[in-house]
N, C-alpha and C. Protein backbone atom coordinates (compact mmCIF):
# COMPACT_ATOMS: atom_id res chain seq x y z
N UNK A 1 22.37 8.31 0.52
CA UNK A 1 21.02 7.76 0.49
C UNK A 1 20.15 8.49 1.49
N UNK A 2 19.04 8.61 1.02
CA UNK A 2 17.91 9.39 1.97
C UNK A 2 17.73 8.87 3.36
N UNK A 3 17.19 7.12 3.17
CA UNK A 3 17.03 6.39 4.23
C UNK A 3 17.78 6.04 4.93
N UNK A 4 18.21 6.54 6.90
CA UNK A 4 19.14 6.43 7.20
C UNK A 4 18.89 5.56 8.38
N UNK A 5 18.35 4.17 7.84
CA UNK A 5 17.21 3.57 8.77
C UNK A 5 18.64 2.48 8.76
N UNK A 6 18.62 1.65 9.95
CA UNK A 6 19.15 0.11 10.35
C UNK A 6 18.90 -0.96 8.76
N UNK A 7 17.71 -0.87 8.79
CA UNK A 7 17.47 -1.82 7.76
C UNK A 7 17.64 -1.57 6.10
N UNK A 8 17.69 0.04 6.32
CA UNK A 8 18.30 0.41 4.75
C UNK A 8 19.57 -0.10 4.75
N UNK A 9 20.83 0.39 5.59
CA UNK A 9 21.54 -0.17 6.04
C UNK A 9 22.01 -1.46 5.52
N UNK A 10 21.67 -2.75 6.29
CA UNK A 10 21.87 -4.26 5.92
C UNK A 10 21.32 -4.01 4.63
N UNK A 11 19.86 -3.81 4.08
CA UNK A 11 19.82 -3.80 2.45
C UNK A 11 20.62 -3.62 1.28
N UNK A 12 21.73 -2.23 2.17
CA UNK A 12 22.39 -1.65 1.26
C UNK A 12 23.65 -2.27 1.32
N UNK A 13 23.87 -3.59 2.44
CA UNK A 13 25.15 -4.15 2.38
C UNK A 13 24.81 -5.26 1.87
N UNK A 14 23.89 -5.96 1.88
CA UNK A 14 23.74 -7.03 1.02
C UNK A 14 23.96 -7.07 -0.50
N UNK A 15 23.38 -5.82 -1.39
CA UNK A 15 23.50 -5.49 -2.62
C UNK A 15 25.00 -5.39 -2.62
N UNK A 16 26.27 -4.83 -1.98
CA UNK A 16 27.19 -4.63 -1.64
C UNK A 16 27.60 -6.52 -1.47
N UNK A 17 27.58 -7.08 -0.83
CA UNK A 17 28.05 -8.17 -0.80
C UNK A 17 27.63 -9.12 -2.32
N UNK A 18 26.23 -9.07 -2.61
CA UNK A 18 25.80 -9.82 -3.69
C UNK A 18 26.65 -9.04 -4.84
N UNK A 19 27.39 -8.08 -5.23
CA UNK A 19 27.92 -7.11 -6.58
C UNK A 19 29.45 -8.12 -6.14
N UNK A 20 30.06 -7.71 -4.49
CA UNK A 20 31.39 -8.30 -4.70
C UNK A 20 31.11 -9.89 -4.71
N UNK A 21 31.15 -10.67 -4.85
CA UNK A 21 31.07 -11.94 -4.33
C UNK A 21 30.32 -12.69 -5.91
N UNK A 22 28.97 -12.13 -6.32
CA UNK A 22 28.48 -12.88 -7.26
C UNK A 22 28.43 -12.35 -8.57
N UNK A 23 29.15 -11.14 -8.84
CA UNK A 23 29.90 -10.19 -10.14
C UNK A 23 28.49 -9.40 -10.22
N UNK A 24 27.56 -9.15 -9.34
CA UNK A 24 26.48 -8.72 -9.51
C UNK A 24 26.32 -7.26 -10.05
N UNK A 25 25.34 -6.47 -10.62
CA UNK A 25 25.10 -5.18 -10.93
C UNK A 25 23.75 -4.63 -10.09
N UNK A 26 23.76 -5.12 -9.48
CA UNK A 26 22.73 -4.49 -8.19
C UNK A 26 23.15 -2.99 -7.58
N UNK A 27 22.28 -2.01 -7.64
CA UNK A 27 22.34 -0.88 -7.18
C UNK A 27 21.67 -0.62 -5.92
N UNK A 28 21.88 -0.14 -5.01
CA UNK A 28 21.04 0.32 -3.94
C UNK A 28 20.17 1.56 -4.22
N UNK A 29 20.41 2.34 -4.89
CA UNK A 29 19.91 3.48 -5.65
C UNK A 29 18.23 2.51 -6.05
N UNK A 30 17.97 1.45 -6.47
CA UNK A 30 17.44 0.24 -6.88
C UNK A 30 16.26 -0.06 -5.86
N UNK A 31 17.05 0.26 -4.53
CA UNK A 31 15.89 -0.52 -3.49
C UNK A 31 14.57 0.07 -3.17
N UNK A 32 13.53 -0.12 -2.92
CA UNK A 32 12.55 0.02 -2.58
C UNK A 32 12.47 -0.24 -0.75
N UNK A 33 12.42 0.75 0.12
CA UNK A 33 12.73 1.21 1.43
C UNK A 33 11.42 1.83 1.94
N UNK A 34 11.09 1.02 2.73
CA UNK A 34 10.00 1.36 3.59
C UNK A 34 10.30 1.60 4.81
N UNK A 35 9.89 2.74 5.30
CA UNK A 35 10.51 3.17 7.01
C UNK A 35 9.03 3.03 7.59
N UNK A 36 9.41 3.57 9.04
CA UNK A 36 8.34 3.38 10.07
C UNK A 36 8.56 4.33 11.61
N UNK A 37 7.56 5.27 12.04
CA UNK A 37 8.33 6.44 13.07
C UNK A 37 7.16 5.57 14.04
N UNK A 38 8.11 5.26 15.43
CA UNK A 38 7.20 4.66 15.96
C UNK A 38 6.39 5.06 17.08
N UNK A 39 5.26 5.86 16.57
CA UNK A 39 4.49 7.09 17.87
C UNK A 39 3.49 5.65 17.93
N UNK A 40 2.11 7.21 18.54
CA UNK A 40 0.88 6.01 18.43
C UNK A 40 -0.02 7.46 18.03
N UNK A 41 -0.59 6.98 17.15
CA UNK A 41 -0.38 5.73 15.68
C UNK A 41 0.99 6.11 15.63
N UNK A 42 1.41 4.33 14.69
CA UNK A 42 3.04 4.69 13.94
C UNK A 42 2.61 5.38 12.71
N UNK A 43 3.53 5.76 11.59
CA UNK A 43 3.58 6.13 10.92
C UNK A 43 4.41 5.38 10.04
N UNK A 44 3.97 4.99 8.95
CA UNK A 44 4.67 3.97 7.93
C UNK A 44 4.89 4.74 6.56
N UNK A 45 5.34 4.44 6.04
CA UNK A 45 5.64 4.96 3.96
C UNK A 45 6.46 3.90 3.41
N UNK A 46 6.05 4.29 2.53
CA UNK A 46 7.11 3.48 1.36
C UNK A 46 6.75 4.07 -0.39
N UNK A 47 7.98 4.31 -1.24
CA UNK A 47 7.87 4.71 -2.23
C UNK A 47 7.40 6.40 -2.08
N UNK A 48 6.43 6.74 -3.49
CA UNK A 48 6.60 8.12 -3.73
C UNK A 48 5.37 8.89 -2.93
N UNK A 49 5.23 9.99 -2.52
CA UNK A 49 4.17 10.58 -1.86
C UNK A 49 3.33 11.19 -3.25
N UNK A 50 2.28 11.83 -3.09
CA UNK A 50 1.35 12.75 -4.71
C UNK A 50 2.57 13.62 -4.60
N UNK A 51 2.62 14.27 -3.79
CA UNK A 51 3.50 15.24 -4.49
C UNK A 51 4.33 15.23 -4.98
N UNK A 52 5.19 14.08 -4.72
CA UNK A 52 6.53 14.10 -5.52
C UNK A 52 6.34 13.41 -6.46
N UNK A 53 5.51 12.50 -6.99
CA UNK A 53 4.91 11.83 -8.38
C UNK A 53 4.66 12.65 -9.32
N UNK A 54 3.93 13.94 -8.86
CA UNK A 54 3.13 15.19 -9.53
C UNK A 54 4.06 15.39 -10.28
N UNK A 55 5.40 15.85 -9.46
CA UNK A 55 6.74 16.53 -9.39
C UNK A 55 7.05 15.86 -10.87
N UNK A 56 7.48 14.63 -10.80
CA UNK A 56 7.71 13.43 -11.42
C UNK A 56 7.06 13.80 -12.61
N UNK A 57 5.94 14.63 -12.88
CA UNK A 57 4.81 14.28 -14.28
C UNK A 57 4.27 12.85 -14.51
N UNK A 58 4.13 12.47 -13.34
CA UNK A 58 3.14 11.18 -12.65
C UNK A 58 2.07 11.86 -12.56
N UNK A 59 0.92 11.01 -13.50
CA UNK A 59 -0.25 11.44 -12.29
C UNK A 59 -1.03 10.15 -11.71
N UNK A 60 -1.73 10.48 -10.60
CA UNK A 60 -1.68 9.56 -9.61
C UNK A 60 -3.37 9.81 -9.04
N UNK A 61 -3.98 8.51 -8.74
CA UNK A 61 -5.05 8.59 -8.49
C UNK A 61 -4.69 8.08 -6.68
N UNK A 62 -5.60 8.60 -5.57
CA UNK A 62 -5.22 8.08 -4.78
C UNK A 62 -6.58 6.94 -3.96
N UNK A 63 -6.30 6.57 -3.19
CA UNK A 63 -7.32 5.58 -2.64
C UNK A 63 -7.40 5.48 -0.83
N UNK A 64 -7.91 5.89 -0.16
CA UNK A 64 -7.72 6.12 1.26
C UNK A 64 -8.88 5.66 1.86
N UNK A 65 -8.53 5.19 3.29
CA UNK A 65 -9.17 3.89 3.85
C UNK A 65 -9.01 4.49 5.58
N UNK A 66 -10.04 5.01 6.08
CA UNK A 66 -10.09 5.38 7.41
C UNK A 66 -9.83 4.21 8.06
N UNK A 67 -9.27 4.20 9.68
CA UNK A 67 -8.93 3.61 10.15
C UNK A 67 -10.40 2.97 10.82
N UNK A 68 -11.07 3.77 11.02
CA UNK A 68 -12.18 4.20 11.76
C UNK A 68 -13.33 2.84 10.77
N UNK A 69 -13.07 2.80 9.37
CA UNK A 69 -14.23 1.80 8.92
C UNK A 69 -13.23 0.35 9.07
N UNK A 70 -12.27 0.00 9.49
CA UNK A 70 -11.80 -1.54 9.71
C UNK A 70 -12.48 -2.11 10.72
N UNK A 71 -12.80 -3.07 10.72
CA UNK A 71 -13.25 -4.04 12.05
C UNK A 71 -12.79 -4.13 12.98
N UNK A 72 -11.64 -4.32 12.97
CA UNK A 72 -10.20 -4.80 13.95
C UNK A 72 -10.02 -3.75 14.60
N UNK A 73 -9.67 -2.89 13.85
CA UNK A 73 -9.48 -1.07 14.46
C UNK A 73 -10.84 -0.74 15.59
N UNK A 74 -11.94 -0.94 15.05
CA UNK A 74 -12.85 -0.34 15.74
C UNK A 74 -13.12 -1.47 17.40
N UNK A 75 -12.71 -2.75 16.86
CA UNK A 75 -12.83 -3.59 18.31
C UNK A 75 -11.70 -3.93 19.39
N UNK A 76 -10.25 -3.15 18.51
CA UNK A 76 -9.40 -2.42 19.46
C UNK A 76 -9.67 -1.11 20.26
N UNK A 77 -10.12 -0.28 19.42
CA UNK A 77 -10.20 1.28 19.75
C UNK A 77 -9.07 1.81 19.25
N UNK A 78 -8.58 1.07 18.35
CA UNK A 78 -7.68 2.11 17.51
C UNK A 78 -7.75 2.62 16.28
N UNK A 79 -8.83 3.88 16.00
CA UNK A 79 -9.74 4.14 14.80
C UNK A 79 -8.77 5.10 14.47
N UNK A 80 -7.86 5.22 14.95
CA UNK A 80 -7.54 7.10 14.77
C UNK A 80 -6.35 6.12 13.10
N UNK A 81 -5.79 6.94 12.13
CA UNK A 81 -5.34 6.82 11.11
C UNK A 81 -5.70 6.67 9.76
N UNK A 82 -5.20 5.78 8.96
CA UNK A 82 -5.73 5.76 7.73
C UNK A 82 -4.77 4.74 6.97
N UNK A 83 -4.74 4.79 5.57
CA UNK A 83 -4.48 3.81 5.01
C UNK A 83 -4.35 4.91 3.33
N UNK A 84 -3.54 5.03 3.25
CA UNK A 84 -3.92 5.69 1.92
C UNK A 84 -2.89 5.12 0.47
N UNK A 85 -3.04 4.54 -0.83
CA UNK A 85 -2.39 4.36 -1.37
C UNK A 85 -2.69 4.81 -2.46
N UNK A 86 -1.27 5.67 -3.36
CA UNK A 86 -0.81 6.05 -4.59
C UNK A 86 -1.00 5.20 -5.29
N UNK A 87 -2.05 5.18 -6.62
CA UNK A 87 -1.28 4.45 -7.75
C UNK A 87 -1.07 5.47 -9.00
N UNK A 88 -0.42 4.61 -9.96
CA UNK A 88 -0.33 5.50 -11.44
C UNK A 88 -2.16 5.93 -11.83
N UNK A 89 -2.31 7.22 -12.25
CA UNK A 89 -3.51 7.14 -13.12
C UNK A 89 -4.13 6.04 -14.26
N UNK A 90 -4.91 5.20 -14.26
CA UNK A 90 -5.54 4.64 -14.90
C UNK A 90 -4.79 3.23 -15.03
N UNK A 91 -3.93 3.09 -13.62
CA UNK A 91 -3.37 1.71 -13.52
C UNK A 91 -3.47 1.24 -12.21
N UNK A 92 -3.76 0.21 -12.13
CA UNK A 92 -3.35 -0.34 -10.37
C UNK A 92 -2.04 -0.28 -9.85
N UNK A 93 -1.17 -0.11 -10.48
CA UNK A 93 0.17 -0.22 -10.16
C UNK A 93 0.28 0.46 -9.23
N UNK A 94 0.95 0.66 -7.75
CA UNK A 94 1.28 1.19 -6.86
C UNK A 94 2.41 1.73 -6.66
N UNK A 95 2.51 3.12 -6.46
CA UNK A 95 3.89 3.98 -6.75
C UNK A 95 4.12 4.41 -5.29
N UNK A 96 3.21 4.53 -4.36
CA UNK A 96 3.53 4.75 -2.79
C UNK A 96 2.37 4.66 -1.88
N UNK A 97 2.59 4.43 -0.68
CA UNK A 97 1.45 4.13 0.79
C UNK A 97 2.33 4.96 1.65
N UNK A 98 1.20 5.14 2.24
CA UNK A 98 1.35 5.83 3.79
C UNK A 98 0.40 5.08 4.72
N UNK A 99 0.65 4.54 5.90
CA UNK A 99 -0.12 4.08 6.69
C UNK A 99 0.04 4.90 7.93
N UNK A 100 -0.80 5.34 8.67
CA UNK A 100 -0.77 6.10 10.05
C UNK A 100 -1.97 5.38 10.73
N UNK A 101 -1.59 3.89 11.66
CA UNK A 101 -2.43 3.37 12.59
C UNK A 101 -1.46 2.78 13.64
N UNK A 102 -2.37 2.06 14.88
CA UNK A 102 -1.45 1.55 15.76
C UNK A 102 -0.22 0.41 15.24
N UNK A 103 -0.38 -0.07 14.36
CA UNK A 103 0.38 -1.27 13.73
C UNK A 103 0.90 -0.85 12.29
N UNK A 104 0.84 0.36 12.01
CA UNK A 104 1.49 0.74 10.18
C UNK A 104 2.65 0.05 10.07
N UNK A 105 3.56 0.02 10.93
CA UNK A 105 5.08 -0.85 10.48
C UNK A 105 4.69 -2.60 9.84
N UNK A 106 3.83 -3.04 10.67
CA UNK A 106 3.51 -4.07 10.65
C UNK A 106 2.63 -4.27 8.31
N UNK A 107 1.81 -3.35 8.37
CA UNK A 107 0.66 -3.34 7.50
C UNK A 107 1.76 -2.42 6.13
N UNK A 108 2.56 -1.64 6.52
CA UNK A 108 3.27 -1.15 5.36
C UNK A 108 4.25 -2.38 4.37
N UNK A 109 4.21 -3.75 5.29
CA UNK A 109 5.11 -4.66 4.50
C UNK A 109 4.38 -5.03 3.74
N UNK A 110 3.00 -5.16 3.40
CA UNK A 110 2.27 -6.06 2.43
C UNK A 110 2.26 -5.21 1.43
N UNK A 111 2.44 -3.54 1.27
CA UNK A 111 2.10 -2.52 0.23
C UNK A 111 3.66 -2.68 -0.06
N UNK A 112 4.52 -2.81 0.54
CA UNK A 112 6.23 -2.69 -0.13
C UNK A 112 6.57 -3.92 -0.53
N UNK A 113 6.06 -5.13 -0.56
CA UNK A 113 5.81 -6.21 -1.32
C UNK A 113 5.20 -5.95 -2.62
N UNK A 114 3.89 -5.59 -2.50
CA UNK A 114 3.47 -5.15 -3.89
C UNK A 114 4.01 -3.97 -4.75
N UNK A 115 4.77 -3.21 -4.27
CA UNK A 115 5.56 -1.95 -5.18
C UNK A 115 7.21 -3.19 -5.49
N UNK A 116 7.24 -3.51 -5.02
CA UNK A 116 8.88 -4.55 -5.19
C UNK A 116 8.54 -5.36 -5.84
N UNK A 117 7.34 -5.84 -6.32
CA UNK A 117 6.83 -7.42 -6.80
C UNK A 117 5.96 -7.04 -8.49
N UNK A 118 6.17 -5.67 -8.13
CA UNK A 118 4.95 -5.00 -9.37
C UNK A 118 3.36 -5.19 -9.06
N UNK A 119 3.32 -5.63 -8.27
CA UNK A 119 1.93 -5.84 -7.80
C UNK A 119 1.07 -4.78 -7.76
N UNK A 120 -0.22 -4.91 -8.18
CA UNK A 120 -1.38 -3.66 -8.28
C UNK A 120 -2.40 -3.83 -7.15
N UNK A 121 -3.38 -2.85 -7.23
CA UNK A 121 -4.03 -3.12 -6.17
C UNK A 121 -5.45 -4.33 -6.81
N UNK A 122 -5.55 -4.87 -8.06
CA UNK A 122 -6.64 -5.88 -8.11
C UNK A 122 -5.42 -7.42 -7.50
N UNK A 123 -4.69 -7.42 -7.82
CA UNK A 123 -4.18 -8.46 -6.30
C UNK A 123 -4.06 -8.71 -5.34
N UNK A 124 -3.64 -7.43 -5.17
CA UNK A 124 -4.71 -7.25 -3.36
C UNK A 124 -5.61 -7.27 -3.07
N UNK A 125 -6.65 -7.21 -3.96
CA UNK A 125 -8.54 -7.10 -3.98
C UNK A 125 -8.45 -8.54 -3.77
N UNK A 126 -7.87 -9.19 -4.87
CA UNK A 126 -8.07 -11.14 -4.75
C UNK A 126 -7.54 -11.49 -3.66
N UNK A 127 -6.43 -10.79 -2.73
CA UNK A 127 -5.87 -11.64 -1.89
C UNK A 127 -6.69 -11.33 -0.24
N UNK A 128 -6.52 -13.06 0.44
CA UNK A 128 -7.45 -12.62 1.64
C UNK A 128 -6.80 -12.28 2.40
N UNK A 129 -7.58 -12.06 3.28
CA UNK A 129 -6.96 -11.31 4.36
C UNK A 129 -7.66 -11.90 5.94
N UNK A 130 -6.62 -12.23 6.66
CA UNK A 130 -7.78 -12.96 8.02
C UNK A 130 -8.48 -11.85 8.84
N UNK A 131 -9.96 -12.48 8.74
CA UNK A 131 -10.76 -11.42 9.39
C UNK A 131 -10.87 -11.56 10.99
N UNK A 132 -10.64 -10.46 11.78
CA UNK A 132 -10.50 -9.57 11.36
C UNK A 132 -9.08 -9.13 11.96
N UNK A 133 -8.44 -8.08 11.06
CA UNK A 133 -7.22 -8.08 11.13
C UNK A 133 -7.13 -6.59 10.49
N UNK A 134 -5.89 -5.21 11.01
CA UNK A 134 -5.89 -4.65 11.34
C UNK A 134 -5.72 -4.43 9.40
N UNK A 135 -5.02 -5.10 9.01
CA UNK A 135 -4.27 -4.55 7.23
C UNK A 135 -5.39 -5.39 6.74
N UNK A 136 -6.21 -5.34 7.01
CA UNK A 136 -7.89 -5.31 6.02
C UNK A 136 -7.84 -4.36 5.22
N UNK A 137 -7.66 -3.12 6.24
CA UNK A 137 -7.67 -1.87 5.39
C UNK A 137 -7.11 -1.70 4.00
N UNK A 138 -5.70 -2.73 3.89
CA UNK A 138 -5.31 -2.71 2.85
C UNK A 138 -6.60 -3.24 1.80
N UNK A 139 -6.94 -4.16 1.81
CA UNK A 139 -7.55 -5.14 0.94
C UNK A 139 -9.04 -3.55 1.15
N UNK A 140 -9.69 -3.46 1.69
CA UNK A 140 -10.15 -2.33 1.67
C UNK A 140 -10.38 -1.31 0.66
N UNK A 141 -8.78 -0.78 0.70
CA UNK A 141 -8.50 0.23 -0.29
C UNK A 141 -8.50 -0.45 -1.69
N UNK A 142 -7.76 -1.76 -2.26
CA UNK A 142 -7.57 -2.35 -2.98
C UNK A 142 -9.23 -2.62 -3.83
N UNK A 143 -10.36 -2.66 -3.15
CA UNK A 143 -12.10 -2.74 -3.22
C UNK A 143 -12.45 -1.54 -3.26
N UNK A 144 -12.09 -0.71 -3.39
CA UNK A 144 -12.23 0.68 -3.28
C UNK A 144 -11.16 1.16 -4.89
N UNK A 145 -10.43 0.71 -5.18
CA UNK A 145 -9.84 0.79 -6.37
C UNK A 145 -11.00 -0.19 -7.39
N UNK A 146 -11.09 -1.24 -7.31
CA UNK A 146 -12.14 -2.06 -8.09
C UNK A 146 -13.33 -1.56 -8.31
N UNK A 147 -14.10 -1.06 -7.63
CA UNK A 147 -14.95 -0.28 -7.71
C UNK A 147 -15.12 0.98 -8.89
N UNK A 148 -14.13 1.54 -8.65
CA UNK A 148 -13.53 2.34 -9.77
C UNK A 148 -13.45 2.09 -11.45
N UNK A 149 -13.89 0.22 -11.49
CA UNK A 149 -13.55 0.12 -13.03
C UNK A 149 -14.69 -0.88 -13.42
N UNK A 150 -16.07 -0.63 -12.45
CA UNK A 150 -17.13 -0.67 -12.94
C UNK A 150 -18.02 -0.11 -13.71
N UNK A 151 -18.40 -0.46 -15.05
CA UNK A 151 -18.92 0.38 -16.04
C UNK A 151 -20.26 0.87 -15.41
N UNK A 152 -20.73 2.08 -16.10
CA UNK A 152 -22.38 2.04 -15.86
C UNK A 152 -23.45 1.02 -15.75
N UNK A 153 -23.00 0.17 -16.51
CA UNK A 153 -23.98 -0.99 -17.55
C UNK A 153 -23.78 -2.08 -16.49
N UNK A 154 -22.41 -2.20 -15.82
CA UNK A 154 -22.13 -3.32 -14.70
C UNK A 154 -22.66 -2.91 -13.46
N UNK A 155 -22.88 -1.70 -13.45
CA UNK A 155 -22.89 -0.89 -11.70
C UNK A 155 -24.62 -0.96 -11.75
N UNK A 156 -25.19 -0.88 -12.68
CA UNK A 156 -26.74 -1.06 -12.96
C UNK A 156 -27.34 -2.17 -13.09
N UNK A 157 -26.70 -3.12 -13.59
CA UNK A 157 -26.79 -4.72 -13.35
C UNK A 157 -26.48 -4.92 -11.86
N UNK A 158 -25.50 -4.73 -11.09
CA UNK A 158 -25.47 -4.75 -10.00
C UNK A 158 -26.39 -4.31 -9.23
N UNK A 159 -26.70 -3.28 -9.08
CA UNK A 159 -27.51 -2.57 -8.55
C UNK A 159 -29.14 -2.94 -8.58
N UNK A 160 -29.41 -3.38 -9.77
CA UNK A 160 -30.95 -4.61 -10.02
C UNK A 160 -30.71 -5.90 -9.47
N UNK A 161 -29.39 -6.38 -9.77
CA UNK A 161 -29.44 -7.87 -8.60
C UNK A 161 -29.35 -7.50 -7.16
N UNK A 162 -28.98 -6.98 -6.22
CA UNK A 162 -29.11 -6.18 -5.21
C UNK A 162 -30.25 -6.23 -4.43
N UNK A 163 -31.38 -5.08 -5.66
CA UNK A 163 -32.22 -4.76 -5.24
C UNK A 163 -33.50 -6.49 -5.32
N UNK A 164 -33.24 -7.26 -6.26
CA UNK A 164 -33.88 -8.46 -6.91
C UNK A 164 -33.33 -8.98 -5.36
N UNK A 165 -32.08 -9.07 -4.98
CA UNK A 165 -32.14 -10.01 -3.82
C UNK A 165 -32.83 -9.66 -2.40
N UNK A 166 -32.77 -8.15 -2.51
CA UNK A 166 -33.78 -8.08 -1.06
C UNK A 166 -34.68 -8.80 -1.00
């Protein structure tokens, strides 16, 4: 196995215990493994990077979220990173994240929830997030994907109520 992390580890003995014990067919090959290098910023991932999706004959739209426009980030002083997440082309589905901020270990569990859960990024758009708080960014990027599947006809309606509400 690639991941030669503690927690791949127990993951990979649990699947191991759940196969002997409950006649299970669980593979570790199976798991979805999110690591974390812990500088400053940490550095978080989980799932596939573009390039190896590309590789894959995936194609992949991406969505990236400076550290620098979060709230939280900027009233820490910890702007430096980003937030960037893979999905499939012309799906929300999420195939991989990279987080590089002071807390990515922390903010990479809510994106390896949604790749383990099938989760896209318009569930993350719906889901809140306490303000202000550092994995905004997530929900962020997730509004930044939505955005994306506004028609002309909606973005111009928008754009007249907008201007009607000044």
């Amino acid at each position: 196995m690639d991941h030669k992390f503690t927690h791949a580890a127990d993951a990979m003995a649990r699947v191991v215990i759940q196969n002997a014990l409950f006649f299970g067919r669980a593979k570790a090959s199976a798991l979805v493994i999110p690591w974390c290098t812990y500088t400053d910023p940490e550095v978080a991932h989980v799932g596939l990077y573009e390039a190896e999706a590309k590789a894959r004959g995936l194609d992949v739209q991406t969505f990236t979220e400076p550290m620098a426009h979060v709230d939280r980030a900027v009233l820490d002083g910890d702007t430096d990173g980003f937030v960037k997440v893979h999905v499939r082309a012309g799906s929300d589905r999420i195939i991989g994240a990279t987080v590089v901020a002071r807390h990515a270990g922390e903010i990479i569990s809510e994106l390896t929830l949604a790749v383990v859960g099938g989760l896209g990024l318009r569930t993350l758009a719906r889901t809140i997030h306490p303000y202000p708080t550092q994995a905004e960014a997530v929900k962020r990027v997730a509004d930044a994907y939505n955005r994306t599947r506004l028609t002309p006809f909606v973005k111009g309606l928008f754009q007249k109520w907008l201007a009607w509400m000044r």
